[in-house]
Protein backbone atom coordinates (compact mmCIF):
# COMPACT_ATOMS: atom_id res chain seq x y z
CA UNK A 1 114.93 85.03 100.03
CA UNK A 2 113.67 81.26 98.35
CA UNK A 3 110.98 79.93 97.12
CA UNK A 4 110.35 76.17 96.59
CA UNK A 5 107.83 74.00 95.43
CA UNK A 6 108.09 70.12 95.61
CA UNK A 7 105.55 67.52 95.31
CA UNK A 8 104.60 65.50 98.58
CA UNK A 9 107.22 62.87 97.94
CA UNK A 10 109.49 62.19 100.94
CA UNK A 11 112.29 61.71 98.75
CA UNK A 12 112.76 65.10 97.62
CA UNK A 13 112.91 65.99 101.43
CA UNK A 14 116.87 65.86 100.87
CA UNK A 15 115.91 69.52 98.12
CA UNK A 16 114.25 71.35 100.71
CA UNK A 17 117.27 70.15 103.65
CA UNK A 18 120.08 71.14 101.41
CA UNK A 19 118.16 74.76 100.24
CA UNK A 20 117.28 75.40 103.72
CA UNK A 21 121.19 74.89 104.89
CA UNK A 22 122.10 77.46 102.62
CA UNK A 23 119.93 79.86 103.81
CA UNK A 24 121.15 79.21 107.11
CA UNK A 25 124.91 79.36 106.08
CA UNK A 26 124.05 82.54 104.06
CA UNK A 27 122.58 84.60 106.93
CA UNK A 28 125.72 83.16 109.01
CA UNK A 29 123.99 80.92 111.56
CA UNK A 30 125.92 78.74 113.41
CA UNK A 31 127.06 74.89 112.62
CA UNK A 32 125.08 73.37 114.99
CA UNK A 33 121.93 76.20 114.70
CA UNK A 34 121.98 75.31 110.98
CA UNK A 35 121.38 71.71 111.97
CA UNK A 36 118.70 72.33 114.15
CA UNK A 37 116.70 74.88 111.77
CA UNK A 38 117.20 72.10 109.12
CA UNK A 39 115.99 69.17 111.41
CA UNK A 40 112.61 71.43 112.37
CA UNK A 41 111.80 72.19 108.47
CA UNK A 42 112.54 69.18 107.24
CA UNK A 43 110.26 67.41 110.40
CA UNK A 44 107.63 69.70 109.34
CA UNK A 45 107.73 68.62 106.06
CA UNK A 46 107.58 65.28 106.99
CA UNK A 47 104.42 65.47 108.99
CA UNK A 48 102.91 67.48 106.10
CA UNK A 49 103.27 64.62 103.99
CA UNK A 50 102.22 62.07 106.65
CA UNK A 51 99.39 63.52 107.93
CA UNK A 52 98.38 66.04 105.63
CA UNK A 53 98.44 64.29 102.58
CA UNK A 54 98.67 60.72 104.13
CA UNK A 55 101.60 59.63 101.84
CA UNK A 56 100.10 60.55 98.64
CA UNK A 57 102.93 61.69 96.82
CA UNK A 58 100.41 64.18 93.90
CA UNK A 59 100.25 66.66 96.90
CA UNK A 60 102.29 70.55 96.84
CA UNK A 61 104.33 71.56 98.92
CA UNK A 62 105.33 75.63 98.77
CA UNK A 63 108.42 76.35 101.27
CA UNK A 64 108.95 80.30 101.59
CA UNK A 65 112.05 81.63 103.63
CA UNK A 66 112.78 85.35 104.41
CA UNK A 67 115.02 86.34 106.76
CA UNK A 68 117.33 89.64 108.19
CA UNK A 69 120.26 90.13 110.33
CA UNK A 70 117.83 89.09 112.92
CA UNK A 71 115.44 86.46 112.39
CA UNK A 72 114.81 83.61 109.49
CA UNK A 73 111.05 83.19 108.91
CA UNK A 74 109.60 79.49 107.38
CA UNK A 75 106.38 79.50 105.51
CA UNK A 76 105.45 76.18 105.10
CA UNK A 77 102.05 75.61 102.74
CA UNK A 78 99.98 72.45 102.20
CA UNK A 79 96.81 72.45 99.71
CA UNK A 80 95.33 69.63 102.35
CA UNK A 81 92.22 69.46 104.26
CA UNK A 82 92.09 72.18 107.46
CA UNK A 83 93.95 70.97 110.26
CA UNK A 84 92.75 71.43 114.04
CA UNK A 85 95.86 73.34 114.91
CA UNK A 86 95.00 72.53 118.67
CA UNK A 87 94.80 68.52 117.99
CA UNK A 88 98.61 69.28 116.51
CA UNK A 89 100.39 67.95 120.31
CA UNK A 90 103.58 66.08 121.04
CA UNK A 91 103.07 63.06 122.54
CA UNK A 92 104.49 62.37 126.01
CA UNK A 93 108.57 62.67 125.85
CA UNK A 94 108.41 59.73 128.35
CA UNK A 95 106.13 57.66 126.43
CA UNK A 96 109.33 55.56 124.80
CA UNK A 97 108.36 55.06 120.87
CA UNK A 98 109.31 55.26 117.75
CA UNK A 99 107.53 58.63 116.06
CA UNK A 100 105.99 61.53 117.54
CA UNK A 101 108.61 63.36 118.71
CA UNK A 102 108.78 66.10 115.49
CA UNK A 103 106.31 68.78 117.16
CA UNK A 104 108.35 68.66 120.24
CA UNK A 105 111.47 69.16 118.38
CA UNK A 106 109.91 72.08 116.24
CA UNK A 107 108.53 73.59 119.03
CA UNK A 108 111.80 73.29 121.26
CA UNK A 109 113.91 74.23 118.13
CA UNK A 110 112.44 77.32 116.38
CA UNK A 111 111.43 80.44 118.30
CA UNK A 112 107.73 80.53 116.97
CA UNK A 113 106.00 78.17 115.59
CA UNK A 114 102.11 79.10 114.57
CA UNK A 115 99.14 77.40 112.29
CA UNK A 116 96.61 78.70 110.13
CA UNK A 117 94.48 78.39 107.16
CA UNK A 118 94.23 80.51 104.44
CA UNK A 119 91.11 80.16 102.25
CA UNK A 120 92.52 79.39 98.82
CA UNK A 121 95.22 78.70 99.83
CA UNK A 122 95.67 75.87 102.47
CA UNK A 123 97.48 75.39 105.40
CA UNK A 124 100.38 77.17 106.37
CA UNK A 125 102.92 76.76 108.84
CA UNK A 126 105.09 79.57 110.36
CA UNK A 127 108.39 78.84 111.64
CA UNK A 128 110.36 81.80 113.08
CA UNK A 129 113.88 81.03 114.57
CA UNK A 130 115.64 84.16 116.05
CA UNK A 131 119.43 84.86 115.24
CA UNK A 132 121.60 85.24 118.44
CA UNK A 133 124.22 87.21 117.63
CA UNK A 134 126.86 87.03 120.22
């Protein structure tokens, strides 16, 4: 469905929320589903950049979206070291901070959320939100 590439500047964050609304008004999805999809990708994005690439800004990002009637499917790809997919935890909701809430709202926002590395290729980062159609 898209295909994006931005470099690991926080700034262009605003290009991959804007493209990824669009794909969510395109397949018909909801006001306020739209706004959560969008708040998960762009989150995920965020910690890419943060603790992937640890705010160098030369760093790729490659956002992939496909989607059906059914189901819209994220691939989110990093060129960054391997990360320990089990060290990736929310902190404690009730430990009252600023930051480290964005893996508890991707993980309580899309329907599957999975890590892995691809040789060659980097990180990647599957988001899968199912499509309630009432």
């Amino acid at each position: 469905m898209i295909e994006i590439r931005i470099s690991s500047n926080p700034r262009l964050l605003t290009v991959v929320r804007a493209a990824v609304s669009k794909v969510c008004e395109l397949m018909d999805c909801p006001q306020e589903e739209r706004r959560k999809v969008v708040l998960a990708v762009d989150e995920a994005c965020s910690n890419i950049i943060k603790h992937t690439y640890h705010g160098d800004q030369s760093g790729t990002i490659e956002i992939s979206c496909e989607g059906d009637k059914d189901r819209l499917e994220f691939l989110l790809r990093d060129c960054g070291p391997r990360c320990d997919a089990e060290s990736i935890r929310p902190r404690d909701f009730h430990d009252i901070r600023p930051g480290g809430l964005g893996t508890h709202f991707i993980r309580s926002i899309m329907d599957e959320v999975d890590y892995s590395y691809e040789e060659g290729c980097g990180n990647v980062l599957r988001l899968v939100k199912h499509l309630n159609r009432s």
